[in-house]
PDB file of N, CA and C in Angstrom:
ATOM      1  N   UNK A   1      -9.344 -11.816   5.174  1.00  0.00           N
ATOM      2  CA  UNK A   1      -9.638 -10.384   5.194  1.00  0.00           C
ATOM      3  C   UNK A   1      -9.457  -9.803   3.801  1.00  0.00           C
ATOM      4  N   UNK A   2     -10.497  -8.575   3.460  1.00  0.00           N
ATOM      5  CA  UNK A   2     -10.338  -8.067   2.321  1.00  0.00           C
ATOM      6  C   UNK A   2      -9.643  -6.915   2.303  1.00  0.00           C
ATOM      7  N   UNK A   3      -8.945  -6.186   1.612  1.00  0.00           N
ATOM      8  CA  UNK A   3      -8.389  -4.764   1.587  1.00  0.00           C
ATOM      9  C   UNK A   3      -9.509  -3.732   2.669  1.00  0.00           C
ATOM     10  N   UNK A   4     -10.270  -3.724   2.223  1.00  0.00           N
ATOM     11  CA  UNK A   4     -11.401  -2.918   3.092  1.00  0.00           C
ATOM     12  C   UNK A   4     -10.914  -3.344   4.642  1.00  0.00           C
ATOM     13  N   UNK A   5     -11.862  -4.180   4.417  1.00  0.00           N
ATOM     14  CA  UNK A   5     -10.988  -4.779   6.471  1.00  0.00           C
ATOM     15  C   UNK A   5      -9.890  -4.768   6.920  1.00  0.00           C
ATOM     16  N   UNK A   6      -8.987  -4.688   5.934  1.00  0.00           N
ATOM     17  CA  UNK A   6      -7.583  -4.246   6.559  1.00  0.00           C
ATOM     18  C   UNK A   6      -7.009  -3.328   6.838  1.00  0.00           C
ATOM     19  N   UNK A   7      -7.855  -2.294   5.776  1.00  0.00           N
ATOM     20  CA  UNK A   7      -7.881  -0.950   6.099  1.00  0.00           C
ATOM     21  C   UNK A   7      -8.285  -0.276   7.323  1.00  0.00           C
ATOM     22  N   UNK A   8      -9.877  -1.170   7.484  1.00  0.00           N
ATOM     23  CA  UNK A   8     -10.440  -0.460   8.886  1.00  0.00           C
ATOM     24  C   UNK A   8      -9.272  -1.156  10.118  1.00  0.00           C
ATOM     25  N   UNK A   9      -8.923  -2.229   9.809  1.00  0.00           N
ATOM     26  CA  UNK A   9      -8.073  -2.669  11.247  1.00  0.00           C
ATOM     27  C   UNK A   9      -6.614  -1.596  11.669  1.00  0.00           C
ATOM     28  N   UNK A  10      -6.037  -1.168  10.508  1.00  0.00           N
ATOM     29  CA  UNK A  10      -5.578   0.190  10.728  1.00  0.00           C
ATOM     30  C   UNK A  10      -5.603   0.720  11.338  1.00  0.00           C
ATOM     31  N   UNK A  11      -6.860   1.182  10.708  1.00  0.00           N
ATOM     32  CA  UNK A  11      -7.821   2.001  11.492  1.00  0.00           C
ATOM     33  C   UNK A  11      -7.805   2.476  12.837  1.00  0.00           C
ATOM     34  N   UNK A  12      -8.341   1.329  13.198  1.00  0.00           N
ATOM     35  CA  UNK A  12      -8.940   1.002  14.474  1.00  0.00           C
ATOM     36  C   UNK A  12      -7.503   0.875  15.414  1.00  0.00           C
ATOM     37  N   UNK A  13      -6.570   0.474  14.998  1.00  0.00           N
ATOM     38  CA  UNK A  13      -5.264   0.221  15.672  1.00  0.00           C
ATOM     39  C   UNK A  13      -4.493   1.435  15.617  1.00  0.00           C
ATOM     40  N   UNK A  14      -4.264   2.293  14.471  1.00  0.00           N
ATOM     41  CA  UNK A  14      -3.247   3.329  14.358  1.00  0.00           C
ATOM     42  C   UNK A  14      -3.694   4.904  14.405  1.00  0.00           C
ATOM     43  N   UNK A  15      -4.967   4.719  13.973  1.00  0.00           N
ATOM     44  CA  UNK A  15      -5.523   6.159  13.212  1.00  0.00           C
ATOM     45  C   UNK A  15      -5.496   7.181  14.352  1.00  0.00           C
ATOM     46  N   UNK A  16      -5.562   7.370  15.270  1.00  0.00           N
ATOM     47  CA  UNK A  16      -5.787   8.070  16.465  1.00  0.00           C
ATOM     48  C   UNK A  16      -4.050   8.827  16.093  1.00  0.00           C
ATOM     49  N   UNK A  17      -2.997   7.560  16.315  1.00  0.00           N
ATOM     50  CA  UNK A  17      -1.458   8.091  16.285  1.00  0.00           C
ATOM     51  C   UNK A  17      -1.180   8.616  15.401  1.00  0.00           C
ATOM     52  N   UNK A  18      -1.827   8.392  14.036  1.00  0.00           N
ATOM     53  CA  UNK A  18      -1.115   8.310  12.538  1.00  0.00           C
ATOM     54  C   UNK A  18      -1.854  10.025  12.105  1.00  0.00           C
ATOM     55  N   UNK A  19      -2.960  10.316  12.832  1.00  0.00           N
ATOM     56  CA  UNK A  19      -3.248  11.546  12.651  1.00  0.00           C
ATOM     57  C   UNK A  19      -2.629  12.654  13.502  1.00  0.00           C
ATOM     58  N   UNK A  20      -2.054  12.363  14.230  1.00  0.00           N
ATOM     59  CA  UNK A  20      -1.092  13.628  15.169  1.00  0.00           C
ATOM     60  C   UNK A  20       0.062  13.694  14.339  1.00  0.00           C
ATOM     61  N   UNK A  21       0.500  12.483  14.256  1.00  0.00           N
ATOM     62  CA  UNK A  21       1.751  12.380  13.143  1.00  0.00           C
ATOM     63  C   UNK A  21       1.523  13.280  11.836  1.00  0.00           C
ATOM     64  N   UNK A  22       0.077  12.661  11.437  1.00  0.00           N
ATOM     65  CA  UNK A  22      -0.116  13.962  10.401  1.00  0.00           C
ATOM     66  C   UNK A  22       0.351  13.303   8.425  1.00  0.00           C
ATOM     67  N   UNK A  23       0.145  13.682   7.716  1.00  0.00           N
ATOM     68  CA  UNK A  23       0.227  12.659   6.151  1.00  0.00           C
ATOM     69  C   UNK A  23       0.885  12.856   6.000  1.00  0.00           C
ATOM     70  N   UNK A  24       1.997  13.792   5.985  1.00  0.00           N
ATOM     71  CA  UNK A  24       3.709  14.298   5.517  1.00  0.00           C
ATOM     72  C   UNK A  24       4.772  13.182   5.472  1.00  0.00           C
ATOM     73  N   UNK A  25       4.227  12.697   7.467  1.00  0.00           N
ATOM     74  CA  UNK A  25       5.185  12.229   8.141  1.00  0.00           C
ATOM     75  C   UNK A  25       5.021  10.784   7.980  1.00  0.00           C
ATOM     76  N   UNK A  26       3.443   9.973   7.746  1.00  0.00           N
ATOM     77  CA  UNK A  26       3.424   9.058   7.863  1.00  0.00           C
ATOM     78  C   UNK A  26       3.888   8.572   6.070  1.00  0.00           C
ATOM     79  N   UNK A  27       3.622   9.330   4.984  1.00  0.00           N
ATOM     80  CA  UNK A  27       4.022   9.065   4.140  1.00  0.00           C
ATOM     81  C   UNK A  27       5.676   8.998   3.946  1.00  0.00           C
ATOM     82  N   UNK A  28       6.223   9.788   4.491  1.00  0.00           N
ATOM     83  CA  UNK A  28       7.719   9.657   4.889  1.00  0.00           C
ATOM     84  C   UNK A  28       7.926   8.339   5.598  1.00  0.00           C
ATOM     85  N   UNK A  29       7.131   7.894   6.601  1.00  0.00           N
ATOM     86  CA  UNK A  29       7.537   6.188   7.345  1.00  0.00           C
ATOM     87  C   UNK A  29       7.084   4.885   6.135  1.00  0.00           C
ATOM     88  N   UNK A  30       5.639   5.422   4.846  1.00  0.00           N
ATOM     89  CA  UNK A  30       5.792   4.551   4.277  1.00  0.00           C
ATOM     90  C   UNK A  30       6.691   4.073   3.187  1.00  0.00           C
ATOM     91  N   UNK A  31       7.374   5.284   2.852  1.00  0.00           N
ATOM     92  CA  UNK A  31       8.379   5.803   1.472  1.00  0.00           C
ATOM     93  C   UNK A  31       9.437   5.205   2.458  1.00  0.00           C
ATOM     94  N   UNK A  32      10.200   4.930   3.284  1.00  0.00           N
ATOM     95  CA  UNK A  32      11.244   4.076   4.270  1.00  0.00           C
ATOM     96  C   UNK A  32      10.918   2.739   4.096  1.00  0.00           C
ATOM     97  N   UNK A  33       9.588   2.199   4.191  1.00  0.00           N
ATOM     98  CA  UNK A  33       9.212   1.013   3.697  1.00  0.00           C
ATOM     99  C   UNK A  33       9.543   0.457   2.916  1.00  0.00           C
ATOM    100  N   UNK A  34       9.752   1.205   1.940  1.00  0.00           N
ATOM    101  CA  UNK A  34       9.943   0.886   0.013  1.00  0.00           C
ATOM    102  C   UNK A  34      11.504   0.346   0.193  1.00  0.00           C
ATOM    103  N   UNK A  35      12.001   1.144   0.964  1.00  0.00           N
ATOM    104  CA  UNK A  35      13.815   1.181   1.058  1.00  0.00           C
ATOM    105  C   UNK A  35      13.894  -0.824   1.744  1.00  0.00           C
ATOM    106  N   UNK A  36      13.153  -0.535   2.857  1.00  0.00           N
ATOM    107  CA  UNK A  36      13.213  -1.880   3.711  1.00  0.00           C
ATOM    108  C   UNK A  36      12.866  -2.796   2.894  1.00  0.00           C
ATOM    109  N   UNK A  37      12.015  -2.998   1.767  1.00  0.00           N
ATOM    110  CA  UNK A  37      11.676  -3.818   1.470  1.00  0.00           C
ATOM    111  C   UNK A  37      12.440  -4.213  -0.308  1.00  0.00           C
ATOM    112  N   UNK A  38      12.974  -3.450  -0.479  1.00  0.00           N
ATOM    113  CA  UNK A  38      14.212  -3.401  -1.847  1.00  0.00           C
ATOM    114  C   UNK A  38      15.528  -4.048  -0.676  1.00  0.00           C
ATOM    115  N   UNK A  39      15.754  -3.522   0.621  1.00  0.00           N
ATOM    116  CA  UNK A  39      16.887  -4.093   1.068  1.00  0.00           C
ATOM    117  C   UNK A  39      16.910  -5.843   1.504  1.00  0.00           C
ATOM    118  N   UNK A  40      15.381  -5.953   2.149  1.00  0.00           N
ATOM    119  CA  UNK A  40      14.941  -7.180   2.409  1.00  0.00           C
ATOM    120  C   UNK A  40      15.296  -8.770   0.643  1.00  0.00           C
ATOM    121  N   UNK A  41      14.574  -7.788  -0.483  1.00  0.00           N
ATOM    122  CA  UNK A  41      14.986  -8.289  -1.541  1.00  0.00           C
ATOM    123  C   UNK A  41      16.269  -8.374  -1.710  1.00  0.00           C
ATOM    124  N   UNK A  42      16.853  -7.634  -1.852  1.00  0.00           N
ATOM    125  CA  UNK A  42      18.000  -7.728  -2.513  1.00  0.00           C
ATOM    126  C   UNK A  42      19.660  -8.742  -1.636  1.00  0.00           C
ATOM    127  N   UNK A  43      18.682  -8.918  -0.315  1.00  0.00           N
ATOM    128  CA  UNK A  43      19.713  -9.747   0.717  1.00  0.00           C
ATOM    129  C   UNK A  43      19.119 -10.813   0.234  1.00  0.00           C
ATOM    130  N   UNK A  44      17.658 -11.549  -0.424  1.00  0.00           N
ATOM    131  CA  UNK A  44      17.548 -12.716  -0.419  1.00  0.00           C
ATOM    132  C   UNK A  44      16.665 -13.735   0.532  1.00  0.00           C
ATOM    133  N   UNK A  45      16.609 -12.876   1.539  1.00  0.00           N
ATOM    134  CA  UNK A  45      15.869 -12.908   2.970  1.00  0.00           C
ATOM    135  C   UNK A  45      14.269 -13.311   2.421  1.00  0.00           C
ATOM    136  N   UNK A  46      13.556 -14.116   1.983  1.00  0.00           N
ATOM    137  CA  UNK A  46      11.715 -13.996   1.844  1.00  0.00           C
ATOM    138  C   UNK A  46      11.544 -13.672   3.029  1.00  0.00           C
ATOM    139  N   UNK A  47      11.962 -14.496   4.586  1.00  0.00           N
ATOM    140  CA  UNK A  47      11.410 -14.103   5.783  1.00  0.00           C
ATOM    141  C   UNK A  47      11.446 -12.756   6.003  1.00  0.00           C
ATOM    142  N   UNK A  48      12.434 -12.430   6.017  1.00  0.00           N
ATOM    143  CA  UNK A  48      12.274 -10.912   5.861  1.00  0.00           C
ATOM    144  C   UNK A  48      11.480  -9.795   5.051  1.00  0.00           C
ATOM    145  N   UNK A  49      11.522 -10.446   3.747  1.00  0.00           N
ATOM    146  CA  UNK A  49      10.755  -9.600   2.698  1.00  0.00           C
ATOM    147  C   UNK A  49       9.636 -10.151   3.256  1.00  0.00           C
ATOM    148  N   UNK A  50       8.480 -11.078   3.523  1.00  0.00           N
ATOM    149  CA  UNK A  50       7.507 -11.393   4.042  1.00  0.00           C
ATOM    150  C   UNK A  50       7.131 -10.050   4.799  1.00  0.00           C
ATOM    151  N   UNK A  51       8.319  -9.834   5.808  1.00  0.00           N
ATOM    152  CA  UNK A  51       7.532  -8.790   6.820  1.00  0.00           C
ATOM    153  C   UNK A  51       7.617  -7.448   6.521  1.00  0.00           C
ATOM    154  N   UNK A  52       8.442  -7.517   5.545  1.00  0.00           N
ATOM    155  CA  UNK A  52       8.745  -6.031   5.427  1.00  0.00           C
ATOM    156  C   UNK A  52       7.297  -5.781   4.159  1.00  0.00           C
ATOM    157  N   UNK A  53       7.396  -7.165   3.356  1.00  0.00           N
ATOM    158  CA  UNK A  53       5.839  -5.848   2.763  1.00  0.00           C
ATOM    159  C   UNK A  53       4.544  -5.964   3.110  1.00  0.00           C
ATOM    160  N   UNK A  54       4.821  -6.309   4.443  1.00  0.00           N
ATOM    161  CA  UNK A  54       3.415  -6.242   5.149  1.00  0.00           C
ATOM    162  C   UNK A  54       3.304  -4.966   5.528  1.00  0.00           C
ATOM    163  N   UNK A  55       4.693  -4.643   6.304  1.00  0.00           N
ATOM    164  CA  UNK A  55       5.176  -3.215   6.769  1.00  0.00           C
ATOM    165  C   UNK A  55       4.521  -1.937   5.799  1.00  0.00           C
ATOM    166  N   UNK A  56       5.040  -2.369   4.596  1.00  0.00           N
ATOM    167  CA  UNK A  56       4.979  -1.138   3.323  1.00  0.00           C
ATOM    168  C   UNK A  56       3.426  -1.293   3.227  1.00  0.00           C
ATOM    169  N   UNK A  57       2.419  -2.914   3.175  1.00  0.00           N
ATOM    170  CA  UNK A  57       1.188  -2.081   3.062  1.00  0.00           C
ATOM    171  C   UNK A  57       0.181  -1.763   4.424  1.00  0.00           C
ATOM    172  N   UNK A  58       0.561  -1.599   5.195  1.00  0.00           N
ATOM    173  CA  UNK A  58       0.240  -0.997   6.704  1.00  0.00           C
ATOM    174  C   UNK A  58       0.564   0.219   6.611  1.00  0.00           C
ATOM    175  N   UNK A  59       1.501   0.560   5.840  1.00  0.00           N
ATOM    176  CA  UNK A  59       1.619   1.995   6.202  1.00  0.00           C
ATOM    177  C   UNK A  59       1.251   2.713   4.834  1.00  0.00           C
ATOM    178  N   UNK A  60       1.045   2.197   3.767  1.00  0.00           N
ATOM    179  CA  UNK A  60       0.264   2.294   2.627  1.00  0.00           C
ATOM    180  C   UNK A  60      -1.406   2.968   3.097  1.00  0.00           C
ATOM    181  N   UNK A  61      -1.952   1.839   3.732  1.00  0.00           N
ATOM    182  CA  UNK A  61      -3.101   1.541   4.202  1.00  0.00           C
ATOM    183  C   UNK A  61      -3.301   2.965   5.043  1.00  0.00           C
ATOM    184  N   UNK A  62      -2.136   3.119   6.298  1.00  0.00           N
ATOM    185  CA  UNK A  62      -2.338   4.233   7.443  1.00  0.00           C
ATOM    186  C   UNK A  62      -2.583   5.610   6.095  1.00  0.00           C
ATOM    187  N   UNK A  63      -1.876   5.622   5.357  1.00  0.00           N
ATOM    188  CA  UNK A  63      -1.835   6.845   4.852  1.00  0.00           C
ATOM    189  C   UNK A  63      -2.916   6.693   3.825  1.00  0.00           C
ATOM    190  N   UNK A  64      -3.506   6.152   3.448  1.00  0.00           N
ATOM    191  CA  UNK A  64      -4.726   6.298   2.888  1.00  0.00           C
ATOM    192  C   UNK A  64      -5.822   6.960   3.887  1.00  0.00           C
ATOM    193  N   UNK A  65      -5.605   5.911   4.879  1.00  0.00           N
ATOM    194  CA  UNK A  65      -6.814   6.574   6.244  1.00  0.00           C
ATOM    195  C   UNK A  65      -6.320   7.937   6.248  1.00  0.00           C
ATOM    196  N   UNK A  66      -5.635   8.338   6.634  1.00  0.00           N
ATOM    197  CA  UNK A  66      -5.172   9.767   6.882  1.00  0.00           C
ATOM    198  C   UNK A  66      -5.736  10.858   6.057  1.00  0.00           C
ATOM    199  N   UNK A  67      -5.767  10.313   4.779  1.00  0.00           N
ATOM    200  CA  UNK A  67      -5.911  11.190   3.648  1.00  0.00           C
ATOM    201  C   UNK A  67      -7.172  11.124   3.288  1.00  0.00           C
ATOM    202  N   UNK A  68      -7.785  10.118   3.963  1.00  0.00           N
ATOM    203  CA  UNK A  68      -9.180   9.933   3.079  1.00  0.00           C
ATOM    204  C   UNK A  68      -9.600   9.338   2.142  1.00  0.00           C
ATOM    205  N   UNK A  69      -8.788   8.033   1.854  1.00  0.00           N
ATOM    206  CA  UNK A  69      -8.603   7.576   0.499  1.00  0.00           C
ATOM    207  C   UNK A  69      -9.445   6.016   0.902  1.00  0.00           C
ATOM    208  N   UNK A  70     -10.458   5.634   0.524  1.00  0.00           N
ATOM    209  CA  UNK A  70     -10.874   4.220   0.626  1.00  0.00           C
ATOM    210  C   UNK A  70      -9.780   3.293  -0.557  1.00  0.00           C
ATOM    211  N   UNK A  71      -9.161   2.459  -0.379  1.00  0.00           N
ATOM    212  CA  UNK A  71      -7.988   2.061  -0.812  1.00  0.00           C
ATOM    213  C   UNK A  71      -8.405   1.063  -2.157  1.00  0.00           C
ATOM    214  N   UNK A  72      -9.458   0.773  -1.421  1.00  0.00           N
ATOM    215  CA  UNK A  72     -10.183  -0.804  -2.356  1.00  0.00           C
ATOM    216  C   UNK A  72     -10.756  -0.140  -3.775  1.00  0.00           C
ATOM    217  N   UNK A  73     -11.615   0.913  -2.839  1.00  0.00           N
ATOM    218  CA  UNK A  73     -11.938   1.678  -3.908  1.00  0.00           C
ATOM    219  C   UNK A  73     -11.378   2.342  -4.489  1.00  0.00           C
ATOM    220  N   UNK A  74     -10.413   2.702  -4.808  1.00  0.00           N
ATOM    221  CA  UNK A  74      -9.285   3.795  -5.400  1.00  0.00           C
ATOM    222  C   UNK A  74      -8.934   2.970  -7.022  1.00  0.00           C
ATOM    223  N   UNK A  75      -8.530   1.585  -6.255  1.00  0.00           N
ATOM    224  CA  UNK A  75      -7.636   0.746  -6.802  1.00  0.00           C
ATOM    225  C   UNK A  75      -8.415   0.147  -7.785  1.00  0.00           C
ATOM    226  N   UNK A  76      -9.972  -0.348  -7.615  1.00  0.00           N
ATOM    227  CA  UNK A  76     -10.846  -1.050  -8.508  1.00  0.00           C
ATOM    228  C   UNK A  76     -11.575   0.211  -9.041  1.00  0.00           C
ATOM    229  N   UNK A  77     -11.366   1.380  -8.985  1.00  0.00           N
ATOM    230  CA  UNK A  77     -11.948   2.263 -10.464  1.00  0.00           C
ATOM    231  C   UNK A  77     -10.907   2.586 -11.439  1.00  0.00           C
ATOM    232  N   UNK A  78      -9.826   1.928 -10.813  1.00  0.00           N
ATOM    233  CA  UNK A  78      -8.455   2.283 -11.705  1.00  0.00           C
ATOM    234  C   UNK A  78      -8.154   0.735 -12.474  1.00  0.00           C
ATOM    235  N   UNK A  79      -8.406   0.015 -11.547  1.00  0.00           N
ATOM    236  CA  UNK A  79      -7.486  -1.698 -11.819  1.00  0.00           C
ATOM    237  C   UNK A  79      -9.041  -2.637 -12.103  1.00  0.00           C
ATOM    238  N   UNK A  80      -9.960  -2.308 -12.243  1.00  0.00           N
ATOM    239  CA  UNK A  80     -11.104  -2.848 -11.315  1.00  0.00           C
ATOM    240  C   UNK A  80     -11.264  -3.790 -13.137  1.00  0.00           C
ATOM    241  N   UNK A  81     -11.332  -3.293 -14.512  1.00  0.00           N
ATOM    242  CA  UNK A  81     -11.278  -3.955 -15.479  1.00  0.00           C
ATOM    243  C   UNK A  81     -10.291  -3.621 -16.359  1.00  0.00           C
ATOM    244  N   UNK A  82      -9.426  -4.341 -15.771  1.00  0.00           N
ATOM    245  CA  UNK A  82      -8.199  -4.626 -16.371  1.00  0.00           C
ATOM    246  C   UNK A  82      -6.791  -3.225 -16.520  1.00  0.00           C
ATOM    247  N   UNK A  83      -6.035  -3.609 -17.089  1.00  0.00           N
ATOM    248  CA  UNK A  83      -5.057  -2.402 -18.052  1.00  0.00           C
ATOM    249  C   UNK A  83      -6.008  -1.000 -17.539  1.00  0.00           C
ATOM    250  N   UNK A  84      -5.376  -0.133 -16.961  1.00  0.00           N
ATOM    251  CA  UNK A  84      -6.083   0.912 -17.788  1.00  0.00           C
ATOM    252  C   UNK A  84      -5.669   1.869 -18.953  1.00  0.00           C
ATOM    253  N   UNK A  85      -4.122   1.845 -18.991  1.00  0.00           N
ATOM    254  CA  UNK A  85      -4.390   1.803 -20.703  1.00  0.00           C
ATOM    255  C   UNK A  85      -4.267   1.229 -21.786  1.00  0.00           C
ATOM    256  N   UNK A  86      -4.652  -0.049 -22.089  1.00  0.00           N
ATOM    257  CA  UNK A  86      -5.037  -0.906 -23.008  1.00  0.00           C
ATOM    258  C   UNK A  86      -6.307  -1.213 -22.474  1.00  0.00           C
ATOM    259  N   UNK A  87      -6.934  -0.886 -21.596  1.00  0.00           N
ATOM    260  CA  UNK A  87      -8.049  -1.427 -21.582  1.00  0.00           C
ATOM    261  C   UNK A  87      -8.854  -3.358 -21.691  1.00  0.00           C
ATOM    262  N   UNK A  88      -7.448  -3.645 -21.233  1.00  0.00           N
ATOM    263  CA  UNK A  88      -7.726  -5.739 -21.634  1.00  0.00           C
ATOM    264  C   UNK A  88      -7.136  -6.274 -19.683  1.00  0.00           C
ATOM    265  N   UNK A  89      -7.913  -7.136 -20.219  1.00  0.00           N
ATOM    266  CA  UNK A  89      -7.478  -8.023 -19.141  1.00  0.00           C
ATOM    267  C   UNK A  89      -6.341  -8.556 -18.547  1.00  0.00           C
ATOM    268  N   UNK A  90      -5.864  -9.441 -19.933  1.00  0.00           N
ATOM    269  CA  UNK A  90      -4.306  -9.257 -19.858  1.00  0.00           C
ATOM    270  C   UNK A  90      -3.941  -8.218 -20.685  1.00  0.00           C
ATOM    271  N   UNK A  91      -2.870  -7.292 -20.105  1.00  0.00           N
ATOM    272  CA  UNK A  91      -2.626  -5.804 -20.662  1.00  0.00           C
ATOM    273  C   UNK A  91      -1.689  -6.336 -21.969  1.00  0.00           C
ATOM    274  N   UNK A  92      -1.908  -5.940 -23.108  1.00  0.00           N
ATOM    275  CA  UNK A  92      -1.065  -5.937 -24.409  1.00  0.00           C
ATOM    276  C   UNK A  92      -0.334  -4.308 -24.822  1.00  0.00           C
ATOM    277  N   UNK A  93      -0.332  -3.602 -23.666  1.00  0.00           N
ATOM    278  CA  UNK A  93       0.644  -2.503 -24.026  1.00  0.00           C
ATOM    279  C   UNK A  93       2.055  -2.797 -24.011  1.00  0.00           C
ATOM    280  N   UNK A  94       3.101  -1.781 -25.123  1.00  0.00           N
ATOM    281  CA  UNK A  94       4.003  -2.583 -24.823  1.00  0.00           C
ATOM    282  C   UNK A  94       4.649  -1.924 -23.634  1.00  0.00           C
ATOM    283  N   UNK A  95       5.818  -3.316 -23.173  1.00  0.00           N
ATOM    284  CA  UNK A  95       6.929  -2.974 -22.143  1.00  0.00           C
ATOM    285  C   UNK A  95       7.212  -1.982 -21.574  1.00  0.00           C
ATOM    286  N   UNK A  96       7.187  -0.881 -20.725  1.00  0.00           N
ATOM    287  CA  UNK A  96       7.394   0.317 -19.574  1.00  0.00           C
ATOM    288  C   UNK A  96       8.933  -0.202 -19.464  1.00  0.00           C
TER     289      UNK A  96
END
């Protein structure tokens, strides 16, 4: 499956719930994600981290649907050739 299709399976599975819930709230369940999945790391757990950042991009994904955001596309006018600010493939900006 590609980002696109995973998006629509979302979709197709959550979007009905994830819109009563509303973008506030579901962005609040994916920002909890972030937590689960720093706690999953930091115990050492991969099985765990495995599921937990599936978790974070499911609910990544829900809140894109919500918002209107095609995800694939978001990401490849931003990431799609390379750096975007160095502009290279492999990025030569320095260190963040």
């Amino acid at each position: 499956m590609d980002l696109r299709d995973l998006q629509k399976l979302m979709a197709e599975t959550y979007l009905e719930r994830d819109l009563k819930r509303g973008a506030e709230k579901t962005l609040l369940w994916m920002i909890s994600e972030v937590g689960e999945v720093a706690d999953a790391f930091i115990k050492g757990d991969l099985e765990l981290l495995k599921s937990e950042v599936a978790d974070l991009l499911a609910w990544l994904l829900s809140f894109c649907n919500v918002v209107g955001i095609e995800l694939e596309d978001a990401f490849t006018a931003k990431y799609g050739n390379g750096c975007p600010q160095c502009k290279m493939k492999k990025c030569v900006c320095s260190f963040r």
